[in-house]
N, C-alpha and C. Protein backbone atom coordinates (compact mmCIF):
# COMPACT_ATOMS: atom_id res chain seq x y z
N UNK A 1 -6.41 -50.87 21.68
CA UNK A 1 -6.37 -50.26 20.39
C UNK A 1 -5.34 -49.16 20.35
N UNK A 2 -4.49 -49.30 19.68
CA UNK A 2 -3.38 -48.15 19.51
C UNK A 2 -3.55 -47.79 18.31
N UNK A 3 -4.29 -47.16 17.83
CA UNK A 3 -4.43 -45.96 16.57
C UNK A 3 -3.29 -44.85 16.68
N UNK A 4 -2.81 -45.10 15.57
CA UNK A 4 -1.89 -44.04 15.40
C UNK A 4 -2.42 -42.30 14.77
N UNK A 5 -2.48 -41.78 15.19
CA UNK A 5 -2.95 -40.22 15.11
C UNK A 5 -2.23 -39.67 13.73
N UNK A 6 -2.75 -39.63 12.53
CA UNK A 6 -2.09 -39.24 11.15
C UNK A 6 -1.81 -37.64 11.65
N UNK A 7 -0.56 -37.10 11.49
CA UNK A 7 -0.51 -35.69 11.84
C UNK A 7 -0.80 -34.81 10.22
N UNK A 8 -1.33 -34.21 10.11
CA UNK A 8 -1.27 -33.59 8.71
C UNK A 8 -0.09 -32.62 8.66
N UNK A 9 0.31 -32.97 7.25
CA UNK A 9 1.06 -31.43 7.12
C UNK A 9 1.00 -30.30 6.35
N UNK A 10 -0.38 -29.98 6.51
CA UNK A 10 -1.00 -29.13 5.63
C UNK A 10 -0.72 -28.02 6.94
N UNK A 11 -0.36 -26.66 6.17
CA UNK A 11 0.48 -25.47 6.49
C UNK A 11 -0.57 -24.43 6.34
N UNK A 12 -1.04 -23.78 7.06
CA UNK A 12 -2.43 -22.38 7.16
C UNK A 12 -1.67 -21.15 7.79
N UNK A 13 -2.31 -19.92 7.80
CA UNK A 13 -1.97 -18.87 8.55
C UNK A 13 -2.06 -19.33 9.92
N UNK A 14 -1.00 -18.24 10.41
CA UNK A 14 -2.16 -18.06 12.16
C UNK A 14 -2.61 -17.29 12.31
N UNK A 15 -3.14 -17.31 13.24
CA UNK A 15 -4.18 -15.83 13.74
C UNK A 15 -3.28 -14.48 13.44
N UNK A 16 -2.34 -14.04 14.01
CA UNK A 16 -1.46 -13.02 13.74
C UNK A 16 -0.97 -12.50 12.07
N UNK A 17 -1.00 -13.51 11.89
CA UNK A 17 -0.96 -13.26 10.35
C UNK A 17 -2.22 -12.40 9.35
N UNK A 18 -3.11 -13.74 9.99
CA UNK A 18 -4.57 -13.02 9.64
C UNK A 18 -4.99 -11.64 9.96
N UNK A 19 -4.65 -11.34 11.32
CA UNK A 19 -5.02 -9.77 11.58
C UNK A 19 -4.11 -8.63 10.63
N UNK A 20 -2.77 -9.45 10.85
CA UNK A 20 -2.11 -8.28 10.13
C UNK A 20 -2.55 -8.04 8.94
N UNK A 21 -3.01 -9.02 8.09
CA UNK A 21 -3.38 -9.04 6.77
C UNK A 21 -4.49 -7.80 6.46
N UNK A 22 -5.34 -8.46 7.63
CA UNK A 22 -6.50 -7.70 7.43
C UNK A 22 -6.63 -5.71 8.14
N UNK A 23 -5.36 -5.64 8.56
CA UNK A 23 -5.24 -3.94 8.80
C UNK A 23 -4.82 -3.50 7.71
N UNK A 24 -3.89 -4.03 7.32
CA UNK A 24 -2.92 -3.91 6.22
C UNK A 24 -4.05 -3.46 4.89
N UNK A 25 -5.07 -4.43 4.41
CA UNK A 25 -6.59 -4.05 3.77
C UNK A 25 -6.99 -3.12 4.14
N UNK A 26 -7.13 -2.90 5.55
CA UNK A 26 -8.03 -2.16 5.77
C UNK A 26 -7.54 -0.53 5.50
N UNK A 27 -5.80 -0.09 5.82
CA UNK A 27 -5.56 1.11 5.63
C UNK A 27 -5.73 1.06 4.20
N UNK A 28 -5.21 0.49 3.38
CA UNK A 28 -5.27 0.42 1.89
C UNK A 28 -6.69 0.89 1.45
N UNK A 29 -7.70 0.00 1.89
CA UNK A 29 -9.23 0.74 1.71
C UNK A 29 -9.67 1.68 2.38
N UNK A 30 -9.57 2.06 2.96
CA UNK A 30 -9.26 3.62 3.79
C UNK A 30 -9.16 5.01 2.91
N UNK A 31 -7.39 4.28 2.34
CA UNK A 31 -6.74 5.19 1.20
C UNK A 31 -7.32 5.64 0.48
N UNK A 32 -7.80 4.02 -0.78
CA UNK A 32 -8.47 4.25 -1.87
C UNK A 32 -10.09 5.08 -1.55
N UNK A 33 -10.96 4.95 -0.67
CA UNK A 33 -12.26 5.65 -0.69
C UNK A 33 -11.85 6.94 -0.15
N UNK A 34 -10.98 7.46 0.70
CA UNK A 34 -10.46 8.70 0.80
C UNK A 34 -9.84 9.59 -1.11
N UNK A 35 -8.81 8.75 -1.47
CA UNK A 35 -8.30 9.76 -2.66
C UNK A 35 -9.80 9.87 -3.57
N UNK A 36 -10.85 8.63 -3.90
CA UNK A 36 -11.64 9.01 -4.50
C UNK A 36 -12.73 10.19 -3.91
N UNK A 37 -13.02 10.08 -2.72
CA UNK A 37 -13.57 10.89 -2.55
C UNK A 37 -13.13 12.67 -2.66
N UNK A 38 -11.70 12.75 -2.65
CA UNK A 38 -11.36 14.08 -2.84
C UNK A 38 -11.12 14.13 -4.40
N UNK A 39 -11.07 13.45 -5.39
CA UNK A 39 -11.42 13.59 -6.43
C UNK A 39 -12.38 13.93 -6.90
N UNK A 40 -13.48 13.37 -6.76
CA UNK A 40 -14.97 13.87 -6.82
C UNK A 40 -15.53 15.33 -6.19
N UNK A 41 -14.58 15.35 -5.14
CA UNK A 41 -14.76 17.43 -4.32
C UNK A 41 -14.00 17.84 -5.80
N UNK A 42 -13.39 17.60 -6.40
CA UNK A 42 -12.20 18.13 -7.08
C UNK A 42 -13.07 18.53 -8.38
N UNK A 43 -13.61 17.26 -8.74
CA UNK A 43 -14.39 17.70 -9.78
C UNK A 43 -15.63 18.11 -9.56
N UNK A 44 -15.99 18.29 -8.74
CA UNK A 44 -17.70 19.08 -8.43
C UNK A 44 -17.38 20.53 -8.27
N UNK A 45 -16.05 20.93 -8.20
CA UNK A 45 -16.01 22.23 -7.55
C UNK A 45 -15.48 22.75 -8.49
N UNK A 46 -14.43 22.28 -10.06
CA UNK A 46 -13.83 22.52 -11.14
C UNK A 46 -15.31 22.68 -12.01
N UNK A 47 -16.49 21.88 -11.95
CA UNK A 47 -17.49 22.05 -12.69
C UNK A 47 -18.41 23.26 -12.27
N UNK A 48 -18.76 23.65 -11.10
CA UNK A 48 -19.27 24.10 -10.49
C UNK A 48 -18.48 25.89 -10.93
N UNK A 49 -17.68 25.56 -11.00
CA UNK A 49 -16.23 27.19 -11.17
C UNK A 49 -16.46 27.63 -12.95
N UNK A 50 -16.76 26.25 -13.69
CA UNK A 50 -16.79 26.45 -14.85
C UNK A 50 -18.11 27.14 -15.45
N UNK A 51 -18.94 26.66 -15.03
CA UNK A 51 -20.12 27.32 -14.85
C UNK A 51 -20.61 28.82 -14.12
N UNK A 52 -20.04 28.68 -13.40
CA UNK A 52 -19.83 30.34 -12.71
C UNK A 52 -19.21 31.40 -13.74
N UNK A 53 -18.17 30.74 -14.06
CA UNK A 53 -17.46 31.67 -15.57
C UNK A 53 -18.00 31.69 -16.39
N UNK A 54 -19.25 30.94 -17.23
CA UNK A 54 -19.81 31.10 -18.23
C UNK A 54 -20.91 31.96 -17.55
N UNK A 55 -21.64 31.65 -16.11
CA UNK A 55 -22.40 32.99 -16.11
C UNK A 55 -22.14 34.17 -16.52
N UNK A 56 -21.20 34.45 -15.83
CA UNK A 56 -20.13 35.69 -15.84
C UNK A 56 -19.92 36.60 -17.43
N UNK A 57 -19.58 35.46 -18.09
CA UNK A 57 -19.09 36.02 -19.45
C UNK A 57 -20.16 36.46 -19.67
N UNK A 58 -21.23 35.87 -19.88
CA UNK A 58 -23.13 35.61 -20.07
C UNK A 58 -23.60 37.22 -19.65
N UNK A 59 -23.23 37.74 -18.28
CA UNK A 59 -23.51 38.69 -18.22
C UNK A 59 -22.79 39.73 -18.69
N UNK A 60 -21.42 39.88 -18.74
CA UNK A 60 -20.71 40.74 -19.37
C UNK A 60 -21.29 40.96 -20.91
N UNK A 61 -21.50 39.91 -21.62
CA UNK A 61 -22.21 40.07 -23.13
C UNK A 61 -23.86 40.71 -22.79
N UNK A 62 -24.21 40.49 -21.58
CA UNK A 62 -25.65 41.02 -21.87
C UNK A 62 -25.32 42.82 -21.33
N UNK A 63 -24.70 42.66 -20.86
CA UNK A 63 -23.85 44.63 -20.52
C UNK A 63 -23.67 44.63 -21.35
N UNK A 64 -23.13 44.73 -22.70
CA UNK A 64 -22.58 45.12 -23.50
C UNK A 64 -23.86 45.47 -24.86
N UNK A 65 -24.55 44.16 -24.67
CA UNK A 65 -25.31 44.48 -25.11
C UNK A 65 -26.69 45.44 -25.61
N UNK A 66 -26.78 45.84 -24.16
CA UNK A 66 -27.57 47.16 -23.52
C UNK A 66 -27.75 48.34 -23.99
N UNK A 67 -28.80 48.87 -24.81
CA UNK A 67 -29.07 50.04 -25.33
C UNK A 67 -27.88 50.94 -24.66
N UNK A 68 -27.89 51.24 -23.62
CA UNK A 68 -27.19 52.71 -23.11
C UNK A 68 -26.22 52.07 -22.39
N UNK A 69 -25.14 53.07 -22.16
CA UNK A 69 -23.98 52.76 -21.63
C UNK A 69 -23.68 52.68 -20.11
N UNK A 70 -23.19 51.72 -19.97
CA UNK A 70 -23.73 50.92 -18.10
C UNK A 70 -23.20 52.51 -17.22
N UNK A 71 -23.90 52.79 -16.10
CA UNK A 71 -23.65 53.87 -15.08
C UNK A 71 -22.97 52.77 -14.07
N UNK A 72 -21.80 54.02 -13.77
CA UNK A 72 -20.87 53.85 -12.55
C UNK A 72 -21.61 53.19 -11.38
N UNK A 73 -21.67 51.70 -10.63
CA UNK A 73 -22.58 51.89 -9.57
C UNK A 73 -22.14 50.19 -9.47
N UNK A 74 -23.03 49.57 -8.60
CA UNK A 74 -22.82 48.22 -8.09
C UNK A 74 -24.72 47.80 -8.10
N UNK A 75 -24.94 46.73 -9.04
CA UNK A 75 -26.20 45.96 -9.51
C UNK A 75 -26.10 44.61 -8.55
N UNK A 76 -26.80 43.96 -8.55
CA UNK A 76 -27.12 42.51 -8.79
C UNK A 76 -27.80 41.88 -9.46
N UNK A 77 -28.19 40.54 -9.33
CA UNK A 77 -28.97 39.86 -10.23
C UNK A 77 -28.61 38.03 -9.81
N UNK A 78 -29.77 37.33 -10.59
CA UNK A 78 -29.58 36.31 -10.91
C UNK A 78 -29.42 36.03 -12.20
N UNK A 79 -28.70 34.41 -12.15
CA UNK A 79 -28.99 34.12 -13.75
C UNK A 79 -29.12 32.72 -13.54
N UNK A 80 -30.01 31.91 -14.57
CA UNK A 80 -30.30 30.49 -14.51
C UNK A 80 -29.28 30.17 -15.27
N UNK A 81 -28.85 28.50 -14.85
CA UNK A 81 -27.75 27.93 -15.60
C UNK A 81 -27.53 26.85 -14.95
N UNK A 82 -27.41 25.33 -16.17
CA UNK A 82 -26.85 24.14 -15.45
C UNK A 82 -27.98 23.95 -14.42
N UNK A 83 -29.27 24.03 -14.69
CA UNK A 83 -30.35 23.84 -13.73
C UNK A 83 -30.07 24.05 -12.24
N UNK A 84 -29.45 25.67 -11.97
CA UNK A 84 -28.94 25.94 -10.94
C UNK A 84 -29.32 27.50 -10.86
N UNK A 85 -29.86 28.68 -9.91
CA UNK A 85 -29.49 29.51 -9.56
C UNK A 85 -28.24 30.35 -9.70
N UNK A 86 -27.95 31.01 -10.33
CA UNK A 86 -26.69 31.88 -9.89
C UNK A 86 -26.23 33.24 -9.31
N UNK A 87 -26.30 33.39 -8.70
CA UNK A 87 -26.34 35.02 -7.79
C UNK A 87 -24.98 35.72 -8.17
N UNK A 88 -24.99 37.41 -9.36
CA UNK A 88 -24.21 37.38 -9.85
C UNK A 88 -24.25 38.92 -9.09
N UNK A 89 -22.98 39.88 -8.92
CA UNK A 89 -22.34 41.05 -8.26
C UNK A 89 -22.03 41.69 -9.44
N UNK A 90 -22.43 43.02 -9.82
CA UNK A 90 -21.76 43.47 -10.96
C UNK A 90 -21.34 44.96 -10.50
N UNK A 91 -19.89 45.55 -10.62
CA UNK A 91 -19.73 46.82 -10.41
C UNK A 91 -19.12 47.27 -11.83
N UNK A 92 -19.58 48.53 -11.70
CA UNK A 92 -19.05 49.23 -13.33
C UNK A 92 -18.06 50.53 -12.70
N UNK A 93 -17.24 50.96 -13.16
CA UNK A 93 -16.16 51.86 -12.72
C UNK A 93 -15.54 52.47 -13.94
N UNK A 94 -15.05 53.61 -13.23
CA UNK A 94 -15.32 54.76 -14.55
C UNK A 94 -12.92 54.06 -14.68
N UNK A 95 -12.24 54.21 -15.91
CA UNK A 95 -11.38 53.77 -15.77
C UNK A 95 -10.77 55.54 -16.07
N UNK A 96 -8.75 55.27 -16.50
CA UNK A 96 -8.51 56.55 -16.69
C UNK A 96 -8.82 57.01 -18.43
N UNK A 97 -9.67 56.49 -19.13
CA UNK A 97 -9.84 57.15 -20.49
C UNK A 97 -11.37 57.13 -19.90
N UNK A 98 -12.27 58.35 -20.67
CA UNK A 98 -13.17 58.97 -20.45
C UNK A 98 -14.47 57.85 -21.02
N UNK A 99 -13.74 57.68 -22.21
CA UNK A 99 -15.24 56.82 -22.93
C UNK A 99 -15.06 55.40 -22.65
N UNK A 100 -14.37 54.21 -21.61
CA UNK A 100 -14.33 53.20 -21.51
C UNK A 100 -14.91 52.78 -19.94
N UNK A 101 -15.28 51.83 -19.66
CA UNK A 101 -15.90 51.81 -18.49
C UNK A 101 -15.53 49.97 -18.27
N UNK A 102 -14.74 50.02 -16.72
CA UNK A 102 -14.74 48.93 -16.58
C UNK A 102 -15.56 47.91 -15.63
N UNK A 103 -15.80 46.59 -16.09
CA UNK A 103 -17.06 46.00 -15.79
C UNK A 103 -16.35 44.56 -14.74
N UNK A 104 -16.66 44.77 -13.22
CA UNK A 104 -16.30 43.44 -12.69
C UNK A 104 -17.74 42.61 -12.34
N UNK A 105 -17.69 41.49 -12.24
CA UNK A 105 -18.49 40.37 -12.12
C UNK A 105 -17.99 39.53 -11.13
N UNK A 106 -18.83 39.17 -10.17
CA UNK A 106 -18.42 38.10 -8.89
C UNK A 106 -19.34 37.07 -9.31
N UNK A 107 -19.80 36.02 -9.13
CA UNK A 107 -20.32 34.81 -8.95
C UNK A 107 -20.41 34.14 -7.89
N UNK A 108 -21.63 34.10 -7.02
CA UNK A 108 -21.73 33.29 -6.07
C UNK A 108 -22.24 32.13 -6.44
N UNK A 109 -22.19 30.66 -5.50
CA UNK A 109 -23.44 29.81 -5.64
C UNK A 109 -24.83 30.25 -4.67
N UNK A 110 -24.30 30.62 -3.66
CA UNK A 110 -25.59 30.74 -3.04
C UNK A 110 -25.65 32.06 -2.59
N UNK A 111 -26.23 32.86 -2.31
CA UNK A 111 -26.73 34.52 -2.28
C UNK A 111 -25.91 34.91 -1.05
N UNK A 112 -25.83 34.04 -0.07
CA UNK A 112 -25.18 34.39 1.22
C UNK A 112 -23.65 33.81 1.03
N UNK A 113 -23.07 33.31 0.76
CA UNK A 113 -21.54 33.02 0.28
C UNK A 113 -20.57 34.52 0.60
N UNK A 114 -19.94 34.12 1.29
CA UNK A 114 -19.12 35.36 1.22
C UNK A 114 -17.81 35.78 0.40
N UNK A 115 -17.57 34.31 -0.23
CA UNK A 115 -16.60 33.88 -1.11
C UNK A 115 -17.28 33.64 -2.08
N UNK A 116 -16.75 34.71 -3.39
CA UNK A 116 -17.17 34.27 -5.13
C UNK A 116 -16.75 33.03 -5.45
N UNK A 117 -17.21 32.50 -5.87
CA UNK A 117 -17.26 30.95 -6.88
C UNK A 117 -15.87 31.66 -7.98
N UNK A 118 -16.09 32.68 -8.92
CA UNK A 118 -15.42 33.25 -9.32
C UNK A 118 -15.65 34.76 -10.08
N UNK A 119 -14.64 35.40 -10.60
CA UNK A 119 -15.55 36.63 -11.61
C UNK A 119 -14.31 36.99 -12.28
N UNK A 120 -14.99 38.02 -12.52
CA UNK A 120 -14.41 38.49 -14.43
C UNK A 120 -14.61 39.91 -14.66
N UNK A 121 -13.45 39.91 -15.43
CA UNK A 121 -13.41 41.63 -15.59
C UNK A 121 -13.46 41.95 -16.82
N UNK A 122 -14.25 42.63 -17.45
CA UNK A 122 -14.12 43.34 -19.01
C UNK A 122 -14.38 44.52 -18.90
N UNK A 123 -14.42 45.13 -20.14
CA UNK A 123 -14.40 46.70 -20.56
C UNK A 123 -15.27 47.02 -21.12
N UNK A 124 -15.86 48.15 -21.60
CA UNK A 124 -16.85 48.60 -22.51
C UNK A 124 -16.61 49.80 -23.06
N UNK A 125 -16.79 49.60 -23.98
CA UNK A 125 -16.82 51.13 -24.63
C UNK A 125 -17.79 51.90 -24.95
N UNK A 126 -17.50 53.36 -24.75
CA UNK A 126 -18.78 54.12 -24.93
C UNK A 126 -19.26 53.94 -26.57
N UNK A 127 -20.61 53.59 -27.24
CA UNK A 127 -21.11 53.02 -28.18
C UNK A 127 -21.30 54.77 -28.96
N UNK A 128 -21.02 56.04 -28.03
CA UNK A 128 -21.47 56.86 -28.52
C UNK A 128 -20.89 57.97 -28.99
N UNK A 129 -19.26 57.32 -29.09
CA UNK A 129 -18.07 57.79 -29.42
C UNK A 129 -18.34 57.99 -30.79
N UNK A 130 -18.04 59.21 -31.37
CA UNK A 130 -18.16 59.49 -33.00
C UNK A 130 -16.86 59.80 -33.58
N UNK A 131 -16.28 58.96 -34.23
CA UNK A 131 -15.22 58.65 -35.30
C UNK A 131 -15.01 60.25 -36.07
C-alpha cells in the first residue's frame, strides 16, 4: 500500500510568535490597569481635597458668625461631612490694622496626619467697630 501523505498547506503561528504575542498583551495590560489605577488615586484625592475646602470655608463662616470676636490663640475641632470625620486646626492672629483679625484653617483627614489635606485663610473684622 503506498498512500500518499496529503501535506496541508494551511499556515499557523509558531510557538515564538505566540509567546511574543502574548508579552507584548501582557505589558499593554500591565499599562492599562496601572494608568487606571493612578487615575482613580487622582480622583479620590481631588475629591477628598474638595471636601476638606468646603470644611474649611464651613468653619471660617461659622467664625464669623460668632457672637464675639475670635481671640488670638490656636482651637481645634471636628466637623462632619461627606459621611466622613474632619479634624480641623484653627489659628486666629492679630494682623497690622487693630480691628481685623486673621483666621487660618488646616484640614486633616485623620487627627494624626501630619500633612493638611488643605486650608484657608480669611479675615474678620471687628463687628464692634463704630462708624
Amino acid at each position: 500500500m503506498n498512500q500518499k501523505i496529503k501535506q496541508s498547506n494551511a499556515k499557523g503561528f509558531t510557538l515564538l510568535e505566540v509567546l511574543i504575542a502574548m508579552v507584548i498583551f501582557g505589558y499593554a495590560a500591565v499599562g492599562l490597569v496601572s494608568g487606571i489605577t493612578k487615575y482613580q488615586m487622582a480622583q479620590l484625592t481631588a475629591s477628598q481635597r474638595t471636601v476638606a475646602h468646603w470644611v474649611a470655608m464651613n468653619r471660617l463662616a461659622e467664625t464669623r458668625l460668632e457672637k464675639d470676636w475670635p481671640n488670638v490663640g490656636v482651637t481645634r475641632g471636628t466637623a462632619e461631612m461627606a459621611n466622613k470625620t474632619w479634624y480641623w486646626l484653627q489659628t486666629v492672629s492679630k494682623t497690622t490694622e487693630k480691628d481685623l483679625r486673621k483666621v487660618e484653617i488646616e484640614i486633616r483627614f485623620e487627627e494624626t496626619d501630619e500633612l493638611k489635606t488643605t486650608s484657608f485663610v480669611g479675615f474678620i473684622a471687628n463687628k464692634a467697630i463704630k462708624k
